[in-house]
PDB file of N, CA and C in Angstrom:
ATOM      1  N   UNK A   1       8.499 -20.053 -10.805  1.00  0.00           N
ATOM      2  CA  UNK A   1       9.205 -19.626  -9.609  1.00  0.00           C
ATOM      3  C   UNK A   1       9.429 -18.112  -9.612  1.00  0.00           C
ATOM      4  N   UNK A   2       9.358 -17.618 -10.713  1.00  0.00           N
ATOM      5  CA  UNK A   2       9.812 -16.054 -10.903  1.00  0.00           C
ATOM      6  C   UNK A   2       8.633 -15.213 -10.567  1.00  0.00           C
ATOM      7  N   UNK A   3       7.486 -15.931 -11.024  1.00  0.00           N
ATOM      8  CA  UNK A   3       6.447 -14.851 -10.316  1.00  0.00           C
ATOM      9  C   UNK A   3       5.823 -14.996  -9.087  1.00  0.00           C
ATOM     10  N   UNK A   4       6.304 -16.431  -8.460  1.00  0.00           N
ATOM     11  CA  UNK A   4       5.759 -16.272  -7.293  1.00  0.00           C
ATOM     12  C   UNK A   4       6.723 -15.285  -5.911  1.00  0.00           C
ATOM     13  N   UNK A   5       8.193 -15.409  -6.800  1.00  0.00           N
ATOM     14  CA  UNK A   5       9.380 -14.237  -6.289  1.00  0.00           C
ATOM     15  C   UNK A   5       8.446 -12.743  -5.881  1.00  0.00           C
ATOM     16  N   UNK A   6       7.984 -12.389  -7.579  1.00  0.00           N
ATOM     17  CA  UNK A   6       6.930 -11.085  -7.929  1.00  0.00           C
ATOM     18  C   UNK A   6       6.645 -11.083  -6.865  1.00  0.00           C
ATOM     19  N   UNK A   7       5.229 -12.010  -6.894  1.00  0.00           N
ATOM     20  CA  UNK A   7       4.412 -12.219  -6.176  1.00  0.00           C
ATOM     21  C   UNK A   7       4.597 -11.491  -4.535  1.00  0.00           C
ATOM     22  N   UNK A   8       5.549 -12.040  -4.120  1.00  0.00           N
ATOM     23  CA  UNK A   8       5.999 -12.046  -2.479  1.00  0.00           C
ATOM     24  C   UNK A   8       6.617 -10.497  -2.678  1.00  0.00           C
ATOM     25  N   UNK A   9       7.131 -10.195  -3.682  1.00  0.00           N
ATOM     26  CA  UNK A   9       8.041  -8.560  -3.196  1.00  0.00           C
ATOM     27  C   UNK A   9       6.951  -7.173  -3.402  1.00  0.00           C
ATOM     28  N   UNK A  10       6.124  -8.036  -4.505  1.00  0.00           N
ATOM     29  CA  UNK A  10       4.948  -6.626  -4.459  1.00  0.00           C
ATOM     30  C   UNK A  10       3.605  -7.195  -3.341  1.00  0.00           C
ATOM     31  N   UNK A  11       3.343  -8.125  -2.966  1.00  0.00           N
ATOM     32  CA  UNK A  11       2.375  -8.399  -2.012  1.00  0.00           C
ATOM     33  C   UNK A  11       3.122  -7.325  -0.799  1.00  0.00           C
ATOM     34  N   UNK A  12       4.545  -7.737  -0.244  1.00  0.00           N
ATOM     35  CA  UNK A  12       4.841  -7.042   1.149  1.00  0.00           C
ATOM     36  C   UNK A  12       5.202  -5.317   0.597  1.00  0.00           C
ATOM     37  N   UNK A  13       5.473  -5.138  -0.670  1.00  0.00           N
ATOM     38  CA  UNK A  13       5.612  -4.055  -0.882  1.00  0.00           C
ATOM     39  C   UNK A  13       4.540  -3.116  -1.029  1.00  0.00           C
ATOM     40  N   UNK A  14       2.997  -3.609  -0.710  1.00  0.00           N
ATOM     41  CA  UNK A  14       1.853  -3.421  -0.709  1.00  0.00           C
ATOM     42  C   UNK A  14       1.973  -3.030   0.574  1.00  0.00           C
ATOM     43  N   UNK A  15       1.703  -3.894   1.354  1.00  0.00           N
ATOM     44  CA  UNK A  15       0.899  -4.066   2.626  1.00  0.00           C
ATOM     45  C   UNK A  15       1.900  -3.084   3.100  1.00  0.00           C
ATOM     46  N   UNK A  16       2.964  -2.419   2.771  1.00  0.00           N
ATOM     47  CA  UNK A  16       3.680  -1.648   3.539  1.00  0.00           C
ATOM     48  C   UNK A  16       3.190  -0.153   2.799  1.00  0.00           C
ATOM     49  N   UNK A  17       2.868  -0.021   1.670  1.00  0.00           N
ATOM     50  CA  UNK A  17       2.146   1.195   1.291  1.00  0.00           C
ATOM     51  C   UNK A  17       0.818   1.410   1.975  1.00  0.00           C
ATOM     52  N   UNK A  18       0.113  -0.019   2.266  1.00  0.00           N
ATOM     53  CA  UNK A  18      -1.188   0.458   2.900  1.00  0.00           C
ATOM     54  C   UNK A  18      -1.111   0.415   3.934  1.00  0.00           C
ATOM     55  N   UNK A  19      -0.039   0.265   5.530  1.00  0.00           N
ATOM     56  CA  UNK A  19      -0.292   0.438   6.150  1.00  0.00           C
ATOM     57  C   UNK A  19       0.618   1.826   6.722  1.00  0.00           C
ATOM     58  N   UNK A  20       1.340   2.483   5.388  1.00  0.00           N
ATOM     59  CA  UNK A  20       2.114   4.140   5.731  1.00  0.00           C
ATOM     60  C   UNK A  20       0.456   4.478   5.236  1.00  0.00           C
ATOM     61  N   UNK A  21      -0.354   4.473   4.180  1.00  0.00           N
ATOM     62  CA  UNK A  21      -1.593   5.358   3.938  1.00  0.00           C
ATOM     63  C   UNK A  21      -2.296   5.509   5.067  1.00  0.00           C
ATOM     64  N   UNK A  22      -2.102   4.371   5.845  1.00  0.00           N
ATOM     65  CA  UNK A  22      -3.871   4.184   7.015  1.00  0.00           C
ATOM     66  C   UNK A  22      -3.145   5.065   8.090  1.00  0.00           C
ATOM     67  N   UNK A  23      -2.104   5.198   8.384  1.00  0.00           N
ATOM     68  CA  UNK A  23      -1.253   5.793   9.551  1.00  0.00           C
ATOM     69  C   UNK A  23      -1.160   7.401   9.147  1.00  0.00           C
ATOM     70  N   UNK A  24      -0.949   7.804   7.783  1.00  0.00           N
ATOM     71  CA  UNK A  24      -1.289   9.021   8.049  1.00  0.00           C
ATOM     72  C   UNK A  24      -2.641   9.607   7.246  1.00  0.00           C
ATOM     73  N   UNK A  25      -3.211   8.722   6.796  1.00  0.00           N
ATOM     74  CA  UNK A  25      -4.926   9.382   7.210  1.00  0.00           C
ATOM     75  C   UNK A  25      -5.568   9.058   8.588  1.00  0.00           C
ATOM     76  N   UNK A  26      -5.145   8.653   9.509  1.00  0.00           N
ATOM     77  CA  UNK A  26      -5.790   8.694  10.866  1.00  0.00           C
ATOM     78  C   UNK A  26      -4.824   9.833  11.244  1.00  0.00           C
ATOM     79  N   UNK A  27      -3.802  10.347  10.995  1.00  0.00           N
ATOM     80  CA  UNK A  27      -2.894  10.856  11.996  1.00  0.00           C
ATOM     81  C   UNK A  27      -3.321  12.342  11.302  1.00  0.00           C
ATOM     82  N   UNK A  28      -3.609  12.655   9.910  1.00  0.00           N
ATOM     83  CA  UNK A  28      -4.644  13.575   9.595  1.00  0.00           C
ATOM     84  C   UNK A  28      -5.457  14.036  10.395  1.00  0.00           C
ATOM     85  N   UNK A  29      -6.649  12.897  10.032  1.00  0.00           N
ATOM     86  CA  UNK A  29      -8.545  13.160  10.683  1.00  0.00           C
ATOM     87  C   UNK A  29      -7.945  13.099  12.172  1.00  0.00           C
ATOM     88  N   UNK A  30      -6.830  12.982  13.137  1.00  0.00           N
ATOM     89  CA  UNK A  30      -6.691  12.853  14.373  1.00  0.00           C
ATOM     90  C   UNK A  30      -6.859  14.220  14.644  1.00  0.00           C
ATOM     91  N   UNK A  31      -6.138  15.015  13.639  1.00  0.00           N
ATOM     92  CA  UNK A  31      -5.440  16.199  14.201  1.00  0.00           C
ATOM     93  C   UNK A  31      -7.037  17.250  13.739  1.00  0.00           C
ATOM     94  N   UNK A  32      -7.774  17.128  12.854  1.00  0.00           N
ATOM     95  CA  UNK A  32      -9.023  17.517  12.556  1.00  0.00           C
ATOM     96  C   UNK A  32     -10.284  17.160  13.836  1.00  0.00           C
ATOM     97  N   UNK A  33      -9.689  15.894  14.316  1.00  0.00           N
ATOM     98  CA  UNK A  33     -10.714  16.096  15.633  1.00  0.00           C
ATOM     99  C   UNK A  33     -12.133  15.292  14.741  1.00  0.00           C
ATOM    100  N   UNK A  34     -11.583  13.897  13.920  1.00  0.00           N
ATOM    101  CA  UNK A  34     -12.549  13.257  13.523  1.00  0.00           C
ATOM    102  C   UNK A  34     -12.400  12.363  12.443  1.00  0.00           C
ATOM    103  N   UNK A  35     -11.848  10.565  12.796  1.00  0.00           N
ATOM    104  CA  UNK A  35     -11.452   9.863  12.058  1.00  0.00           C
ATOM    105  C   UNK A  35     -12.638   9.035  11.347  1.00  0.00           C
ATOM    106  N   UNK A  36     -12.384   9.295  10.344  1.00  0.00           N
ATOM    107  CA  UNK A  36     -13.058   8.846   8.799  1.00  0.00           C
ATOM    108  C   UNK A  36     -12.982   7.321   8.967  1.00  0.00           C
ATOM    109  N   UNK A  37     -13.186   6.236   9.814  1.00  0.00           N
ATOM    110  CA  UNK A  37     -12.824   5.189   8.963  1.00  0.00           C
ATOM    111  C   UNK A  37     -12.648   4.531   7.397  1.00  0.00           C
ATOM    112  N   UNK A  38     -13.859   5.151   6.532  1.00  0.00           N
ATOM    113  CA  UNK A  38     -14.463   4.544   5.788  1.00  0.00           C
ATOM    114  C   UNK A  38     -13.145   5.336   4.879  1.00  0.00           C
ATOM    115  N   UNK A  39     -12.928   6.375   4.980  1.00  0.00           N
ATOM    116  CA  UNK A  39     -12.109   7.218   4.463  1.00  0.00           C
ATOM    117  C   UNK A  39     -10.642   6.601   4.603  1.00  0.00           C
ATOM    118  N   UNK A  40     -10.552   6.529   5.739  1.00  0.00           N
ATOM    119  CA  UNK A  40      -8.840   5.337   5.918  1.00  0.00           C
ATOM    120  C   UNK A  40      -9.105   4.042   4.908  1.00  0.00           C
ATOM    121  N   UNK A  41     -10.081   3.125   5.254  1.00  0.00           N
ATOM    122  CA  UNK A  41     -10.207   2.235   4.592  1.00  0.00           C
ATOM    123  C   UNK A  41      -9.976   2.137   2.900  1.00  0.00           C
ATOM    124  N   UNK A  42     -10.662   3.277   2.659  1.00  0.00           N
ATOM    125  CA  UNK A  42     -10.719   3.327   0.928  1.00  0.00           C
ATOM    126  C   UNK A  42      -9.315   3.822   0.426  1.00  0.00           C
ATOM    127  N   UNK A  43      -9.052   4.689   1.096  1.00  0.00           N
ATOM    128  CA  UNK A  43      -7.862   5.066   0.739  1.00  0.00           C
ATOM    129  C   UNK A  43      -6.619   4.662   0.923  1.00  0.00           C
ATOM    130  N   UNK A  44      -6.354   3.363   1.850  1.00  0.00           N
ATOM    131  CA  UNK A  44      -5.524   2.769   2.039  1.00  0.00           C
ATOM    132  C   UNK A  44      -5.451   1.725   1.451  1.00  0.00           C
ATOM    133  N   UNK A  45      -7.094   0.863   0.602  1.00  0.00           N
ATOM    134  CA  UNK A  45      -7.104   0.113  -0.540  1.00  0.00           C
ATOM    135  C   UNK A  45      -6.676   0.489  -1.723  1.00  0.00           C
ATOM    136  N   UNK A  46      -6.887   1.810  -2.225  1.00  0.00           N
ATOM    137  CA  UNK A  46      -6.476   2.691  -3.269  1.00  0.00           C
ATOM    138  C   UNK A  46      -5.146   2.537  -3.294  1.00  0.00           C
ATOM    139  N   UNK A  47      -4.724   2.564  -2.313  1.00  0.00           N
ATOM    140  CA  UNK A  47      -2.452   2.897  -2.267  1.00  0.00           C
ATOM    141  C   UNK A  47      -2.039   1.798  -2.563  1.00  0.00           C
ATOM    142  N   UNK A  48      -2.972   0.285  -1.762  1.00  0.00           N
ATOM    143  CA  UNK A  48      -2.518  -0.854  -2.066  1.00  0.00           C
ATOM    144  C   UNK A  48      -2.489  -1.376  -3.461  1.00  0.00           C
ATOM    145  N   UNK A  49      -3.763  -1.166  -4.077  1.00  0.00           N
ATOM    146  CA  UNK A  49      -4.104  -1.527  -5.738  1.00  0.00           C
ATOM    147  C   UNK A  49      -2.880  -0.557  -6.235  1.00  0.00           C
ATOM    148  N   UNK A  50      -2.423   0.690  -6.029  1.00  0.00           N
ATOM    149  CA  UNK A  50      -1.447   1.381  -6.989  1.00  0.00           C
ATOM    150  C   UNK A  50      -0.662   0.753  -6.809  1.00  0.00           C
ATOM    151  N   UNK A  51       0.451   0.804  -5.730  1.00  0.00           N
ATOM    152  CA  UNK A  51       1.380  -0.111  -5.672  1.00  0.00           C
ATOM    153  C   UNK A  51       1.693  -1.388  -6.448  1.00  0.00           C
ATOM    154  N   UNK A  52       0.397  -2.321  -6.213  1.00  0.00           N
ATOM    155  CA  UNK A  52       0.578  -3.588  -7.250  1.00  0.00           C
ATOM    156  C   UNK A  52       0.851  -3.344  -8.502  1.00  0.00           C
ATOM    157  N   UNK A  53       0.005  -2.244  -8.950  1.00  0.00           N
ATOM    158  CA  UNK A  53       0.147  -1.723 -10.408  1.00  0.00           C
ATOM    159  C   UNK A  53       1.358  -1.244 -11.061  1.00  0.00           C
ATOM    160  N   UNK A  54       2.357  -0.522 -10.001  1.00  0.00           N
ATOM    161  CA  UNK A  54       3.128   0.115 -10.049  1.00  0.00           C
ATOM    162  C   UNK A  54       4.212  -0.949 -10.134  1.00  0.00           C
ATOM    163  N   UNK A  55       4.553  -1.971  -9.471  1.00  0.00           N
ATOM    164  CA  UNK A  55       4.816  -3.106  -9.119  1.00  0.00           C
ATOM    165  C   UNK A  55       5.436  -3.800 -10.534  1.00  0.00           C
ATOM    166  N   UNK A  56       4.160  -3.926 -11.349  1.00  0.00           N
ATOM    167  CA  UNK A  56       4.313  -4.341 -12.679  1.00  0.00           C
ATOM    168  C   UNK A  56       5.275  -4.030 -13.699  1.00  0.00           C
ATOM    169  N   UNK A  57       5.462  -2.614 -13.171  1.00  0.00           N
ATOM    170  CA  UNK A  57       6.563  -2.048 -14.116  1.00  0.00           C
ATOM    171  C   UNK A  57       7.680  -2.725 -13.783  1.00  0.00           C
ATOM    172  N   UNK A  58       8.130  -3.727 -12.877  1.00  0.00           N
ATOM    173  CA  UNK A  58       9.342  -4.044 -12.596  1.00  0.00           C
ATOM    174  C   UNK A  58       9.632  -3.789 -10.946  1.00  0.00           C
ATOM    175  N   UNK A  59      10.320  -4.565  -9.870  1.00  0.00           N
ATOM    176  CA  UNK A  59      10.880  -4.533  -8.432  1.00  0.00           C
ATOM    177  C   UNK A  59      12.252  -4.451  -8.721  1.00  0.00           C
ATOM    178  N   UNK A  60      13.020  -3.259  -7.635  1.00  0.00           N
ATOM    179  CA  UNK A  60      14.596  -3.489  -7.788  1.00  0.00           C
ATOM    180  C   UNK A  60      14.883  -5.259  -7.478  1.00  0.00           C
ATOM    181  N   UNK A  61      14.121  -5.515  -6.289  1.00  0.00           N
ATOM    182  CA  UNK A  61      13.962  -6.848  -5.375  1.00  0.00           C
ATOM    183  C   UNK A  61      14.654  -8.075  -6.095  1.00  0.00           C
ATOM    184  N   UNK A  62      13.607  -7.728  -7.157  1.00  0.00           N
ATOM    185  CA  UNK A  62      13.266  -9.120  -8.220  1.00  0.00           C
ATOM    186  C   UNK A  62      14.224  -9.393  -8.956  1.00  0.00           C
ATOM    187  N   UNK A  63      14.629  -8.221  -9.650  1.00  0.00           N
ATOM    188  CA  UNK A  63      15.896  -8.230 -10.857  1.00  0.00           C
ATOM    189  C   UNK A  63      16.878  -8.956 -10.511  1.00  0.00           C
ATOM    190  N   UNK A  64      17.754  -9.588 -11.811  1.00  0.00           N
ATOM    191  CA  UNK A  64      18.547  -9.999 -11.180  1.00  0.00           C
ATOM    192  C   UNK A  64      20.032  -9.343 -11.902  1.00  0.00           C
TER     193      UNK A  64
END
């Protein structure tokens, strides 16, 4: 039960790092006058994998 707790606080604590990364690498390449998808994409997978990683060390969330 404890890691599926994990589980749920670093999954949404993800998807909320990768979707602040994708928002300001478009809001970047916007202002350059030329959005990268491939460039949002990778780099907003990159934030997500850190996060999880980061994750590991411990969630305030989780503790009890």
């Amino acid at each position: 039960m404890e890691f599926k707790n994990w589980a749920k606080c670093a999954g949404v604590r993800a998807i909320k790092t990768i979707a602040q990364t994708a928002i300001a690498t478009i809001g970047t390449s916007a202002v350059m006058g030329d959005v990268n998808w491939i460039a949002v994409g990778s780099a907003s997978l990159l934030a997500g994998i850190l996060s999880l990683l980061t994750s590991v060390a411990g969630l305030p969330e989780v503790e009890k």
